[in-house]
Protein backbone atom coordinates (compact mmCIF):
# COMPACT_ATOMS: atom_id res chain seq x y z
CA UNK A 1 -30.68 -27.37 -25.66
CA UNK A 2 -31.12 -27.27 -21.94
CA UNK A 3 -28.71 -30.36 -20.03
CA UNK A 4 -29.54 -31.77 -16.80
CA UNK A 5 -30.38 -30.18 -13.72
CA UNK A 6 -31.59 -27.20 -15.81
CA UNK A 7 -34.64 -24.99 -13.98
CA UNK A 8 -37.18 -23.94 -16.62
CA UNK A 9 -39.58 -21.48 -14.23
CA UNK A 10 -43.46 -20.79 -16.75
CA UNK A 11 -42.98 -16.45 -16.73
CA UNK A 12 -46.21 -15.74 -18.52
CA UNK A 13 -49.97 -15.63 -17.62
CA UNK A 14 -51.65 -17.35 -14.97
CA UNK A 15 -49.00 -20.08 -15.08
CA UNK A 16 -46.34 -17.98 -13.86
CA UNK A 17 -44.10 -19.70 -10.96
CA UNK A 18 -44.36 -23.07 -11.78
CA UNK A 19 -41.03 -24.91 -11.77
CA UNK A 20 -39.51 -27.94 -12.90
CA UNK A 21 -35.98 -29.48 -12.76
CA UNK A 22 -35.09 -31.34 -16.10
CA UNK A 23 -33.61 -34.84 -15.81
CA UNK A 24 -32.61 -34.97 -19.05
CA UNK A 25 -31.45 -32.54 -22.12
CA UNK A 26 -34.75 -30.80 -23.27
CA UNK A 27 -35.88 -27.81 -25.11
CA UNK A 28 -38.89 -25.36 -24.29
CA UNK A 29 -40.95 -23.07 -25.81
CA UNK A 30 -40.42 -19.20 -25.32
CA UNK A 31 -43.10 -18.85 -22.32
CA UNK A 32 -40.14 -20.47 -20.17
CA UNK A 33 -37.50 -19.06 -18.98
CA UNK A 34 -34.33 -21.80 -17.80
CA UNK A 35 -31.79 -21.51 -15.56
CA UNK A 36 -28.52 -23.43 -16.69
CA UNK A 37 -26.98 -24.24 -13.33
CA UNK A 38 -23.51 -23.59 -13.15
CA UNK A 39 -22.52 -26.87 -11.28
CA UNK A 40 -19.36 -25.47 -9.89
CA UNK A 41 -21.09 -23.12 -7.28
CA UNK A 42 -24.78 -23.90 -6.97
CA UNK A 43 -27.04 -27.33 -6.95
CA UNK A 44 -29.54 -27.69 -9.37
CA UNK A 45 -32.10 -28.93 -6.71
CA UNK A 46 -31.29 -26.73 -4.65
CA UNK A 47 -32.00 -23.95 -6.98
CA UNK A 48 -35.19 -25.64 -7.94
CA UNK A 49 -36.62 -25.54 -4.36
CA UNK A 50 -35.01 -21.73 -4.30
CA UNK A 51 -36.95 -20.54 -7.39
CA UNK A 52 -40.04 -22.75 -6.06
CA UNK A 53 -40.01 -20.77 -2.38
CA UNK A 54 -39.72 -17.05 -4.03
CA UNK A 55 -42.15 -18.19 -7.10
CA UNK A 56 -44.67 -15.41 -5.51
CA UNK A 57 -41.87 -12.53 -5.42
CA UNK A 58 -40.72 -13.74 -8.66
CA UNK A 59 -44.35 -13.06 -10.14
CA UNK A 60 -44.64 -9.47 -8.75
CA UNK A 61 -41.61 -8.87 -11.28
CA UNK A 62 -43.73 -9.74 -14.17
CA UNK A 63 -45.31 -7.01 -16.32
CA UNK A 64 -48.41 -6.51 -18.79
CA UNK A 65 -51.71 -5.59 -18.37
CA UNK A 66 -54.20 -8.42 -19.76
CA UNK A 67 -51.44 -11.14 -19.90
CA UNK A 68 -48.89 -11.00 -16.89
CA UNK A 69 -45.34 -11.69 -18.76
CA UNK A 70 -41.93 -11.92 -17.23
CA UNK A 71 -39.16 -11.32 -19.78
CA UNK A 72 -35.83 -13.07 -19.42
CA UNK A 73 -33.96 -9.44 -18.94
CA UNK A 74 -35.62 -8.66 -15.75
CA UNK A 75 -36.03 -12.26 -14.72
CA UNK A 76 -32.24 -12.48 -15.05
CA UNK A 77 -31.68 -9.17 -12.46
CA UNK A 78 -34.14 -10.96 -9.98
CA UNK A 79 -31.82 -11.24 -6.61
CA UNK A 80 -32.32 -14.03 -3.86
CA UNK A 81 -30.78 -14.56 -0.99
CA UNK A 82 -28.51 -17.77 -1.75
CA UNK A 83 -26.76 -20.20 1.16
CA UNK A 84 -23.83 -21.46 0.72
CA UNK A 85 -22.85 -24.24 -1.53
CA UNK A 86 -22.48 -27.02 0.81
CA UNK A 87 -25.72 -26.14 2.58
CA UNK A 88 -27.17 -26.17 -1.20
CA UNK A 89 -25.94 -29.48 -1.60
CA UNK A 90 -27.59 -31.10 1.98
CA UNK A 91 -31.23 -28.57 1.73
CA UNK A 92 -31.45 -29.92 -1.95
CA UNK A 93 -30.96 -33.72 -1.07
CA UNK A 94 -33.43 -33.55 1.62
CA UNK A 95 -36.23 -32.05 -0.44
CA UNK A 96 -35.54 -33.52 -3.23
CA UNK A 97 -35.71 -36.83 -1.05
CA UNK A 98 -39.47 -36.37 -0.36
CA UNK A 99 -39.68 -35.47 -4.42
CA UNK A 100 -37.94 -38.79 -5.23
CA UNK A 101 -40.40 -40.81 -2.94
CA UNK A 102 -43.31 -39.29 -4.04
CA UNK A 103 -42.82 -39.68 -7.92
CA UNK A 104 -41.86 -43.77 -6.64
CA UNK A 105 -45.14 -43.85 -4.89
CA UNK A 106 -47.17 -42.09 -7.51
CA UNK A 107 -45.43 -44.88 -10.47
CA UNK A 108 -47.03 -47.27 -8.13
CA UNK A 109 -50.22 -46.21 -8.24
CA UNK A 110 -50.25 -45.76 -11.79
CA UNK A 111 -49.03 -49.56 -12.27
CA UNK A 112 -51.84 -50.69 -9.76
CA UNK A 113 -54.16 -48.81 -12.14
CA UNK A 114 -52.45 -50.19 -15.14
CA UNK A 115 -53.31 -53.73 -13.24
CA UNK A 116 -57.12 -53.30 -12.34
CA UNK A 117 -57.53 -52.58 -16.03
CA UNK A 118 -55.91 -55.73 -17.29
CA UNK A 119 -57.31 -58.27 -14.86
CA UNK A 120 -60.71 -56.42 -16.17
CA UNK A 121 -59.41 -56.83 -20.35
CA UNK A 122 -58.69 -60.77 -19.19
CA UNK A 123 -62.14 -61.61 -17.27
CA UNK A 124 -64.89 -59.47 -19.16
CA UNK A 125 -63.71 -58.04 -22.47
CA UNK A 126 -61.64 -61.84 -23.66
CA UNK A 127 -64.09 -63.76 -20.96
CA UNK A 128 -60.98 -65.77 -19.56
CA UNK A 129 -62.59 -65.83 -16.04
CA UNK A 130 -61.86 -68.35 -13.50
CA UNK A 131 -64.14 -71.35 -14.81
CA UNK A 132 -64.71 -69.91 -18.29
CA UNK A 133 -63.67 -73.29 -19.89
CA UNK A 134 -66.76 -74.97 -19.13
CA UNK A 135 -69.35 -71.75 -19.92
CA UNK A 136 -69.92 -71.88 -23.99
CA UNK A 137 -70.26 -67.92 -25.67
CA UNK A 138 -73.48 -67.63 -27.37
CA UNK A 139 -75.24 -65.07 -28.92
CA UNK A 140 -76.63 -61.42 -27.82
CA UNK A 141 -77.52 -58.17 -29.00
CA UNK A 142 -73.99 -57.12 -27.44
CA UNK A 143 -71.66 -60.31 -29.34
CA UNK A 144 -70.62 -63.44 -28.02
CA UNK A 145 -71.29 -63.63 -24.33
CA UNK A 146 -71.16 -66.57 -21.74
CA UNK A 147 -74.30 -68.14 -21.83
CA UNK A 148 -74.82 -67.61 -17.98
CA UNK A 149 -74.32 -63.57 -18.58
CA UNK A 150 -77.22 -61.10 -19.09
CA UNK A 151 -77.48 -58.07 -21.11
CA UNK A 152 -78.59 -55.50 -18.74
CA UNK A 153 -79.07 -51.91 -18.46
CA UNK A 154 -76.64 -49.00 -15.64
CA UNK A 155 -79.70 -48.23 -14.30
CA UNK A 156 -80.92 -52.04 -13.71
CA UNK A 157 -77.93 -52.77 -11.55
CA UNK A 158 -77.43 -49.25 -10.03
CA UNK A 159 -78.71 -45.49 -8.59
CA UNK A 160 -77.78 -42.92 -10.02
CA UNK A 161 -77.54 -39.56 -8.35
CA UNK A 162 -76.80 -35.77 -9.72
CA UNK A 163 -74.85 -33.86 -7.94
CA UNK A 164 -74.97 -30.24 -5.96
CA UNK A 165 -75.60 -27.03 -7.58
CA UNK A 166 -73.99 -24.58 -5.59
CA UNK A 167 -72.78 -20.81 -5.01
CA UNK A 168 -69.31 -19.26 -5.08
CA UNK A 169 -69.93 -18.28 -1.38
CA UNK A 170 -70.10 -21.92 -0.39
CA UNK A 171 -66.79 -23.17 -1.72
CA UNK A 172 -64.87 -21.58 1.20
CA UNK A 173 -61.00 -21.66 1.90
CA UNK A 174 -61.69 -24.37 4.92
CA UNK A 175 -64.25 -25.48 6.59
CA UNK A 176 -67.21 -27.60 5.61
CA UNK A 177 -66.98 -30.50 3.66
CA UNK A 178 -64.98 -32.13 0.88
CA UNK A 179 -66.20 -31.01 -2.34
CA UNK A 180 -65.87 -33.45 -5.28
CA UNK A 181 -66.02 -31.84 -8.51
CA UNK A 182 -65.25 -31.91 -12.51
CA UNK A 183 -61.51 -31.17 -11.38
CA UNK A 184 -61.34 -34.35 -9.33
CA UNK A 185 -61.73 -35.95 -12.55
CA UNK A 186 -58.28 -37.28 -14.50
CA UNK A 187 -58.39 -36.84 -18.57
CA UNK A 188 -58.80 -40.96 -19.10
CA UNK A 189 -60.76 -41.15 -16.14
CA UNK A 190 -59.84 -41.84 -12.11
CA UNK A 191 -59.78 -39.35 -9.10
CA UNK A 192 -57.61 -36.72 -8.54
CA UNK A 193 -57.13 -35.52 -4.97
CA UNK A 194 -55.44 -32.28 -5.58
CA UNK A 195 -59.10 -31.14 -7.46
CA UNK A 196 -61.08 -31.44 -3.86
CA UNK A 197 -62.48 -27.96 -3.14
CA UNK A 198 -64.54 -27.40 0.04
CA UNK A 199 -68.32 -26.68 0.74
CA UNK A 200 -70.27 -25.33 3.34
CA UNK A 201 -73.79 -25.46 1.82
CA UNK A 202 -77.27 -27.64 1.92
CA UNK A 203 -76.92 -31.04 0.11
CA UNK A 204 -79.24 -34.20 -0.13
CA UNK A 205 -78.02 -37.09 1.72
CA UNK A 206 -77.89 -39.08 -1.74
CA UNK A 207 -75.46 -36.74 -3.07
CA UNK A 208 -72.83 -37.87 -0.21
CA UNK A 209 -69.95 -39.75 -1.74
CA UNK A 210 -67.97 -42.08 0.52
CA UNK A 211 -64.72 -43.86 0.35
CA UNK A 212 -64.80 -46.38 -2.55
CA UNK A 213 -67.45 -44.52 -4.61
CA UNK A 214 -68.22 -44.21 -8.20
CA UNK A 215 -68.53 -40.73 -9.30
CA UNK A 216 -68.83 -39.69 -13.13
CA UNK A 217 -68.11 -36.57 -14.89
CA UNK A 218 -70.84 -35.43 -17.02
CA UNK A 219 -69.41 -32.08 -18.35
CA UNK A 220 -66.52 -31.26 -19.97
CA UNK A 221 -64.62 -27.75 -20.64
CA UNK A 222 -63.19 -28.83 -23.80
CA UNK A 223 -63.75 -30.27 -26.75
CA UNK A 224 -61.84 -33.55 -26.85
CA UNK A 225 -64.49 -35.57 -24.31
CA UNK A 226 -61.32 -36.81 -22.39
CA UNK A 227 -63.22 -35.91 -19.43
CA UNK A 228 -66.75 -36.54 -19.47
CA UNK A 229 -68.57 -40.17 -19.56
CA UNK A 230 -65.41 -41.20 -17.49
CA UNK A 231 -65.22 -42.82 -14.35
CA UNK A 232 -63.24 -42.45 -10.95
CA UNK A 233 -63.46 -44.21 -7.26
CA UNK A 234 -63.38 -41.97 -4.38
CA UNK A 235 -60.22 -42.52 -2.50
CA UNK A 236 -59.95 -42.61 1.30
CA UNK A 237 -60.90 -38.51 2.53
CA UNK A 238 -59.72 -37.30 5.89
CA UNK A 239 -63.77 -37.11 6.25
CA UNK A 240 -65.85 -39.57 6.15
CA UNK A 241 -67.74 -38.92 3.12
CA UNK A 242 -67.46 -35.96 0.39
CA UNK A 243 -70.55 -34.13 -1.50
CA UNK A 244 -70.58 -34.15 -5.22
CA UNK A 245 -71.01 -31.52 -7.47
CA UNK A 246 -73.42 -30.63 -10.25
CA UNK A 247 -71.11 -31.75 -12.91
CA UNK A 248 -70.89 -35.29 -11.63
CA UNK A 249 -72.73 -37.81 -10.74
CA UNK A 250 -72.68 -40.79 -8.05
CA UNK A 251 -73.37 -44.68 -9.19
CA UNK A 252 -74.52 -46.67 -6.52
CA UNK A 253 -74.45 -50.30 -7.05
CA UNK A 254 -77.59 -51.53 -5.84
CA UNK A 255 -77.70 -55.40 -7.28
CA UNK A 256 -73.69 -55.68 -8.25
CA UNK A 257 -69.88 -55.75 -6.70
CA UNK A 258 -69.31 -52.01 -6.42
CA UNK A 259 -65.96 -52.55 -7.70
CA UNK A 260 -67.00 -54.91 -10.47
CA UNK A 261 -69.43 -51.80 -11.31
CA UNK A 262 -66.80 -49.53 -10.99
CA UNK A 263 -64.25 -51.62 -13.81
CA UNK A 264 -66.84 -51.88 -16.42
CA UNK A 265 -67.88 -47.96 -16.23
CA UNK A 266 -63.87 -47.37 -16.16
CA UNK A 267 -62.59 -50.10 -18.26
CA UNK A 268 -64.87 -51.30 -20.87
CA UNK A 269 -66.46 -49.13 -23.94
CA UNK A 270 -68.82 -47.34 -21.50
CA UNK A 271 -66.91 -44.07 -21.45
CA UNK A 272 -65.75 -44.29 -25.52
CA UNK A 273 -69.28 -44.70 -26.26
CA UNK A 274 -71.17 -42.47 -23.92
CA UNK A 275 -69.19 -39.67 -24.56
CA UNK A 276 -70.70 -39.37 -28.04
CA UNK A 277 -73.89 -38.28 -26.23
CA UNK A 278 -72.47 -34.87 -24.42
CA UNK A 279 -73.46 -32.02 -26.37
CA UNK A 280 -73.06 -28.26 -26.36
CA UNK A 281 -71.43 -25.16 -28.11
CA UNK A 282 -68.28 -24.26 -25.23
CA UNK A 283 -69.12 -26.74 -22.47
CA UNK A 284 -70.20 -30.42 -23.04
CA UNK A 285 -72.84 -31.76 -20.94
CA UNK A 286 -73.75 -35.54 -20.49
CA UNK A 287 -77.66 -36.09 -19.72
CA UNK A 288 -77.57 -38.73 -17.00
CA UNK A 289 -79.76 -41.06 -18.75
CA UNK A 290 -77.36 -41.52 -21.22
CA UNK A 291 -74.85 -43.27 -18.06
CA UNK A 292 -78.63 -45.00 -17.31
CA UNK A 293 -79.56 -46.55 -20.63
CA UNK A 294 -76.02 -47.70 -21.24
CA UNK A 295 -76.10 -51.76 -21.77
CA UNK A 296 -73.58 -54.17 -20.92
CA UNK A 297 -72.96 -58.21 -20.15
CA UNK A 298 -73.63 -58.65 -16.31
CA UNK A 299 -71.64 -61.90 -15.26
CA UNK A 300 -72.58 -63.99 -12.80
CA UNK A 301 -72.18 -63.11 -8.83
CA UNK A 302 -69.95 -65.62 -8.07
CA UNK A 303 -67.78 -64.16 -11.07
CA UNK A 304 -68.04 -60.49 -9.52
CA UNK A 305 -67.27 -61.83 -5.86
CA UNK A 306 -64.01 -63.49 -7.21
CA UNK A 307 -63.26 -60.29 -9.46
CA UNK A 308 -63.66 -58.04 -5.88
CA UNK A 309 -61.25 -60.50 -4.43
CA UNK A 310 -58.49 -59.98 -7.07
CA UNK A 311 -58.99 -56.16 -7.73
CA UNK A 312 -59.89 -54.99 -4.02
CA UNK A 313 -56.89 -55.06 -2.66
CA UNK A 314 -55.30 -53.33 -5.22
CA UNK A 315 -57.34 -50.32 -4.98
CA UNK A 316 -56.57 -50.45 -1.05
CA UNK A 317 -52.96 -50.37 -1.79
CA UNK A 318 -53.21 -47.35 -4.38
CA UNK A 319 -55.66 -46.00 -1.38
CA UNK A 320 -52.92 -46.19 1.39
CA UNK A 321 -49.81 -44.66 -1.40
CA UNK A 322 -52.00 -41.74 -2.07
CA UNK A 323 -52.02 -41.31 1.38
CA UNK A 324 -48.58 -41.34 2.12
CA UNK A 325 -47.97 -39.10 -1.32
CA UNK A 326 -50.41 -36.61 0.07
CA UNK A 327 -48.30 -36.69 3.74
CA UNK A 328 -44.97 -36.53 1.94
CA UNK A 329 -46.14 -33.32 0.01
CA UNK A 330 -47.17 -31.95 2.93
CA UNK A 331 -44.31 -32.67 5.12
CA UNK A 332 -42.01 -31.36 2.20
CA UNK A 333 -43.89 -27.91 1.67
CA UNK A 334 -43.31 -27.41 5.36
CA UNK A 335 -39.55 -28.06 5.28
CA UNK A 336 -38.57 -26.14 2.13
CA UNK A 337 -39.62 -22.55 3.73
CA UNK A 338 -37.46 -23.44 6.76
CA UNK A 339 -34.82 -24.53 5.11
CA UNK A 340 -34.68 -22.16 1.82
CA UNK A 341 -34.89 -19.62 4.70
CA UNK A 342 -32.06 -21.13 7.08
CA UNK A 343 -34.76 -21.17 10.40
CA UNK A 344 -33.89 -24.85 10.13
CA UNK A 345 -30.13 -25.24 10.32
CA UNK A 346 -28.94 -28.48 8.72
CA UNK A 347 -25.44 -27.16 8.40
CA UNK A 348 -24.01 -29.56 11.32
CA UNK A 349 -26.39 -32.45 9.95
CA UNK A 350 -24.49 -35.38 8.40
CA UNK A 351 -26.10 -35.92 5.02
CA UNK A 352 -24.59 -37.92 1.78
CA UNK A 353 -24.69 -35.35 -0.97
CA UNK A 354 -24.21 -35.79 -4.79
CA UNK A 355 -23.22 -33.42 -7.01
CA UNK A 356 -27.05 -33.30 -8.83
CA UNK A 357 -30.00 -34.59 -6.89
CA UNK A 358 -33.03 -35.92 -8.71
């Protein structure tokens, strides 16, 4: 049993380095090794950011062949330079402050999400719409629908566009253009950031993604389909537009609210049913004409225009946190070398400490 403000640090395999600080009393399996911070000399955030800045010296310990592993023995004789306890206490609470906002910001966005999905489940999956009083349901070859919906195809309402092949010599370190690809997609569906790659090669203007896009995974690396058939939005890019990749493809609203679009290929049964169609031995692959022939109750555009007004703003606010997150984790991996190293001197800096931060 591991308390709180434990360090478990992964020591085997390609997962070697990474680093977490426990908030509460866990256990682990045996490809972690923990640090039980002795409270009395060191802070447990402060060893967290310690263990975090020397991760790559750390891993040059580790032995094996085929499978890098570092055993607790010589993880245990590591040495690092260590400052003194009431510098601990101040380096911790500032880097753990940027930790503490970000994990605020990113709850946020995840109940923003959690909203956009209900305001969907309330207008077009239990049809209580503004005005739905006076619209009987009647019958279609999807249920009960309004009687001023239509049953109409993805590809009635939209474009849809595959994405780049490409080469290993065009993903480059820097340079180019944002590259959205199968690791932009969350299991569940919607974008993650930290999966952007770069690319430097030829691309057709169609398979340029802007802000506010609809992009769709249509392969998957595993087996569960938690991946492909699902949807995500393109959030702002310090660019002004991204090029997708082979294993996704872009839905351009052509006669709909792109955001209206964008809940019922996120939200609805789309992605539960669709999935069913990827197919293949190691990798699952989605034909696009699956996403095409896909069938669904279009409401009225008066309906969509008031659904844009409720949900749009909601997606700008998640836009502008993920911002902020990304410029938080960036100011914070700049600090912690400077101040795990002592460049930055914060020894004469008033700061309110606690004995555990985070």
């Amino acid at each position: 049993m591991l308390p709180a403000g434990s360090v478990c640090f992964t020591c085997i395999g390609a997962t070697i380095g990474k680093a977490c600080l426990v908030s509460s009393p866990s256990f682990t399996n045996q490809q972690i090794n923990s640090v039980v911070v002795d409270q009395q000399r060191h802070d447990p955030s402060y060893v967290y950011y310690l263990l975090r800045q020397h991760s790559g010296e750390i891993r040059a310990h580790a032995g094996g062949a085929a499978t890098p592993i570092l055993n607790k023995s010589n993880f245990g004789r590591i040495l690092l330079p260590v400052a003194p306890l009431c510098l601990q206490r101040k380096i911790g609470t500032i880097l753990s402050s940027y930790d503490e906002l970000i994990e605020n910001n990113s709850r946020r966005i995840e109940i923003l999400g959690e909203l956009a999905h209900e305001v969907y489940h309330e207008w077009f999956v239990k049809f209580r719409y503004p005005g739905h009083e006076d619209v009987p349901l009647i019958h279609s070859i999807l249920g009960p629908i309004p009687e001023d919906w239509k049953v109409s195809r993805v590809e009635e309402v939209a474009e849809i566009v595959r994405g780049r092949s490409y080469r290993k010599d065009e993903i480059p370190e820097s340079g180019g253009v944002p590259f959205l690809n199968l690791k932009c997609i969350n299991r569940g569906g919607g974008f993650r950031k930290s999966g952007l790659k770069r690319y430097t090669g030829p691309y057709k203007p169609a398979q340029a993604a802007n802000s506010g896009g609809i992009v769709i995974a249509v392969t998957d690396m595993t087996q569960e389909r938690n991946v492909v058939a699902r949807a995500a939005r393109v959030p702002s890019m310090p660019e002004e537009f991204g090029v997708i990749s082979l294993d996704l493809v872009k839905v351009a609203p052509l006669t709909v609210s792109s955001s209206y679009l964008y809940g019922m290929l996120r939200y609805s049964s789309f992605p539960d049913e669709v999935k069913n169609f990827a197919n293949g031995a190691n990798v699952l692959h989605l034909h696009p004409d699956r996403i095409a022939e896909y069938q669904f109750a279009k409401a009225p555009d008066d309906v969509q225009l008031q659904y844009s007004a409720a949900v749009d703003p909601i997606y700008d606010l998640a836009d502008r946190l993920e911002l902020e997150v990304q410029n938080l984790r960036a100011t914070r991996d700049i600090l912690q070398p400077r101040l795990i190293s002592g460049e930055l001197d914060v020894s004469d800096v008033a700061i309110e400490t606690g004995d555990m931060a985070g």
